[in-house]
Protein backbone atom coordinates (compact mmCIF):
# COMPACT_ATOMS: atom_id res chain seq x y z
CA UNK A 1 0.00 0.00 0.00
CA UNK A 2 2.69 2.42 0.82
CA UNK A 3 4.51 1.45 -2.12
CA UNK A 4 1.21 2.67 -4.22
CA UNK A 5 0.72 5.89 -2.78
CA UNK A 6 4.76 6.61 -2.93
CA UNK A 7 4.14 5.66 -6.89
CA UNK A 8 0.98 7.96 -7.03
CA UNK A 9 2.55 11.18 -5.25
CA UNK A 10 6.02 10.24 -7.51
CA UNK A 11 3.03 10.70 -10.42
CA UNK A 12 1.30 13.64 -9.39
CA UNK A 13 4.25 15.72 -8.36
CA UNK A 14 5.88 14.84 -11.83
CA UNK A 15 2.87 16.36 -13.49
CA UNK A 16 3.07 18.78 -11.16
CA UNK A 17 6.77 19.70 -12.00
CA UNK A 18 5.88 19.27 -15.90
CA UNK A 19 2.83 22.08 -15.94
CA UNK A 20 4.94 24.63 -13.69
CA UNK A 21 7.80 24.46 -16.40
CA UNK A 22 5.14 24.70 -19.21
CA UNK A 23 3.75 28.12 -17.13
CA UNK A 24 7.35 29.22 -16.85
CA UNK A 25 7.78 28.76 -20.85
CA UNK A 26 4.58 30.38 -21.75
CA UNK A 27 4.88 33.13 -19.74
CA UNK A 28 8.84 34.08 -20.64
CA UNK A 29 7.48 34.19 -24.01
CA UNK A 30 4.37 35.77 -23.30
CA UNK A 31 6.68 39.12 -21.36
CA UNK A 32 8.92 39.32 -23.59
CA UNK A 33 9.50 43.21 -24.71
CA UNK A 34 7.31 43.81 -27.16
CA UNK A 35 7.44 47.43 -28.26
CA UNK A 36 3.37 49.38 -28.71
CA UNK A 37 2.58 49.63 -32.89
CA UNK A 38 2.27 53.53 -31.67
CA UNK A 39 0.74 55.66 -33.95
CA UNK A 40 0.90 55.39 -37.93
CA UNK A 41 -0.89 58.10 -40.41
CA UNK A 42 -2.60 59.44 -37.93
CA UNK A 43 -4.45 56.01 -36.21
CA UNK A 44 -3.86 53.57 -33.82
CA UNK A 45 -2.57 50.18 -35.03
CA UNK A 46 -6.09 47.73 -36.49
CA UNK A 47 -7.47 44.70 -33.76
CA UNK A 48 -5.70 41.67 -35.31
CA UNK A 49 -8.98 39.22 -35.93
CA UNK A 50 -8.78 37.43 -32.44
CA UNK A 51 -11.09 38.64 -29.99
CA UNK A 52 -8.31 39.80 -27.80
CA UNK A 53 -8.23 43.60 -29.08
CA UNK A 54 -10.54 46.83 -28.62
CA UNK A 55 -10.01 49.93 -30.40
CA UNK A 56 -12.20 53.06 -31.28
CA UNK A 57 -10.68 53.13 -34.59
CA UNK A 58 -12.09 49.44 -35.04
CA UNK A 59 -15.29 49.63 -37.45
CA UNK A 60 -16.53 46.22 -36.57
CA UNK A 61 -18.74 45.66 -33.40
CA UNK A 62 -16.93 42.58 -31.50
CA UNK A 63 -13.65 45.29 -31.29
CA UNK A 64 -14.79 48.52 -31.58
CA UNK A 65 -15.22 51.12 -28.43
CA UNK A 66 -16.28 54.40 -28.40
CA UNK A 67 -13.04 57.36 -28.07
CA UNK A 68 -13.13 59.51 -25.27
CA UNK A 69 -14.86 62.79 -25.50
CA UNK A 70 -14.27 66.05 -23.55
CA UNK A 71 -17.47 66.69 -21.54
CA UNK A 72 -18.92 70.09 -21.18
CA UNK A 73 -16.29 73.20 -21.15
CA UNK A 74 -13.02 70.54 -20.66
CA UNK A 75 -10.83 70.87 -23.44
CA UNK A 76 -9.13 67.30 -25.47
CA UNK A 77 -5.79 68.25 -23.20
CA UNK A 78 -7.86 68.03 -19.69
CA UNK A 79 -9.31 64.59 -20.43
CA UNK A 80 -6.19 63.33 -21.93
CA UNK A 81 -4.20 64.34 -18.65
CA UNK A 82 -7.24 62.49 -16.92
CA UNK A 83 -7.17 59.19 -18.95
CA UNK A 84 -2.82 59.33 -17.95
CA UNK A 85 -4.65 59.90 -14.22
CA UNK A 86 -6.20 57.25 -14.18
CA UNK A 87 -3.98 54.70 -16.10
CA UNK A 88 -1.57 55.25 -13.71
CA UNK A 89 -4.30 54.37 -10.57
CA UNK A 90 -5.19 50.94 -12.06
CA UNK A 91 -3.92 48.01 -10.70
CA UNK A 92 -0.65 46.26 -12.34
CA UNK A 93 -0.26 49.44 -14.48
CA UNK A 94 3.48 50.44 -16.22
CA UNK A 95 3.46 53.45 -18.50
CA UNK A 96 5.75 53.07 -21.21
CA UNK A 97 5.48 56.17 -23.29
CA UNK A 98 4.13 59.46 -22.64
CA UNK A 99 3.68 62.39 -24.61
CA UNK A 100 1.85 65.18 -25.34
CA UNK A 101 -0.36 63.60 -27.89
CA UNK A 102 0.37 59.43 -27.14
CA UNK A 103 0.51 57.13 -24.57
CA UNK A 104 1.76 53.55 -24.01
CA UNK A 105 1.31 51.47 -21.14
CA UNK A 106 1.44 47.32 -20.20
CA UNK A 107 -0.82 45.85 -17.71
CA UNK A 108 0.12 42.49 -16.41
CA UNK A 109 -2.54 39.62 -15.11
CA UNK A 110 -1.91 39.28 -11.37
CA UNK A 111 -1.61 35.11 -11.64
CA UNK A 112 0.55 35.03 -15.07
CA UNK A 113 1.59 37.78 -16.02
CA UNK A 114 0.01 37.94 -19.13
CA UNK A 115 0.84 41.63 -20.73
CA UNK A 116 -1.86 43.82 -22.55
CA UNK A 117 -1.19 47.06 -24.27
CA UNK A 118 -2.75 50.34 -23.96
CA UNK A 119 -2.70 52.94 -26.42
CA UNK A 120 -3.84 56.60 -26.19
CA UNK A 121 -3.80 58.81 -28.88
CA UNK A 122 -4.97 62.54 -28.65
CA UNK A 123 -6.70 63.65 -31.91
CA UNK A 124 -6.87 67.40 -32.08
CA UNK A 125 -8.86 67.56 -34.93
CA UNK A 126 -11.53 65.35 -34.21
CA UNK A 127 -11.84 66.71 -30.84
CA UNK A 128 -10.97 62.99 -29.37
CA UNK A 129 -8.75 60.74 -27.81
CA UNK A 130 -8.88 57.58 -29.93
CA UNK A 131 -7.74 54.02 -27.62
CA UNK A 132 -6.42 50.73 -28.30
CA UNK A 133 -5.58 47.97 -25.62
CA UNK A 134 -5.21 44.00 -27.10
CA UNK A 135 -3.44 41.13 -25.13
CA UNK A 136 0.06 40.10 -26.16
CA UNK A 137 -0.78 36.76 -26.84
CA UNK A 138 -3.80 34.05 -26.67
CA UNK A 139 -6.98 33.93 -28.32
CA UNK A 140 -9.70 35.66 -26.27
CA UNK A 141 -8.66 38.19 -23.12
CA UNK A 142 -12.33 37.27 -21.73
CA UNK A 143 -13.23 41.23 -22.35
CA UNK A 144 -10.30 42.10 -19.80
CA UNK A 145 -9.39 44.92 -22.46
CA UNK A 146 -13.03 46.25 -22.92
CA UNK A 147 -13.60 46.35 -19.28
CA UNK A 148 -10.27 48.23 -18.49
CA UNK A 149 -11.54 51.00 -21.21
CA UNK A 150 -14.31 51.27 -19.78
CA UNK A 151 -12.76 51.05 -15.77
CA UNK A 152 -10.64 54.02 -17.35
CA UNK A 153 -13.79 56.10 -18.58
CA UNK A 154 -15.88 55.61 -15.43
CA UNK A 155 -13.14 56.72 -13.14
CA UNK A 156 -13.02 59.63 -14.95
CA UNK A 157 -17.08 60.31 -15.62
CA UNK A 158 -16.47 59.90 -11.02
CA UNK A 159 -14.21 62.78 -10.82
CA UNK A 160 -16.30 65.38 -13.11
């Protein structure tokens, strides 16, 4: 009988060992640096087709989000230093880039470390700020990215 259960728990911590190296793999390659597509022509990069990606310059439905617009008598500058306000507040947050008119910033899952990007870009003409945040890797992100958008826009509907 002992002899069993020393076989089993040989087993089980085998598999054990096996899945925490498969973890360690996935996520080295999942962190790696990965530099934000930034801003080309005037747009944020397109959602690739995987249901991983919001953007407001998306024109289908399953990744598009509405830009942020200045409310009432706050100009595109206010609400853009607002939007960098509250990036920076949110959990797991590392801002990458930040400029007058962009910004970059990672977000990492709390039990992987999975890595999305956020992008912010100020449109002057339009009036907008135009925003883009997709997962690194994988398939879906389980609307992680739509929710943080819109975690990011009620935060700062709170403070008006």
């Amino acid at each position: 009988m002992k002899r069993l259960l020393a076989s089993r728990s040989i087993k089980i911590l085998g598999l054990v060992a096996v899945a925490l190296f498969a973890v360690a793999a996935f996520q080295s390659c999942a962190s790696a640096k990965i530099t934000a597509p930034g801003v080309s022509g005037g747009d944020l990069a397109d959602c690739p087709s995987s249901p991983n990606c919001v953007s407001s310059s998306a024109s289908d439905p399953d990744h598009h989000i509405e830009p942020f617009s200045p409310s009432a008598g706050q100009s595109v500058d206010d609400l853009a230093l607002a939007i960098a306000a509250a990036v920076r507040e949110l959990p797991r947050s590392t801002v990458i880039e930040d400029s007058k008119d962009y910004m970059s910033a990672e977000f990492r899952s709390r039990m992987f470390r999975f890595v999305d990007d956020l992008e912010i870009h100020v449109d002057r003409e339009e009036g907008l700020i135009h925003v883009r945040s997709a997962a690194r890797t994988g398939y879906s992100d389980m609307g992680v990215n739509r929710k943080r958008i819109e975690s990011i826009r009620a935060r700062i509907a709170s403070t008006d």
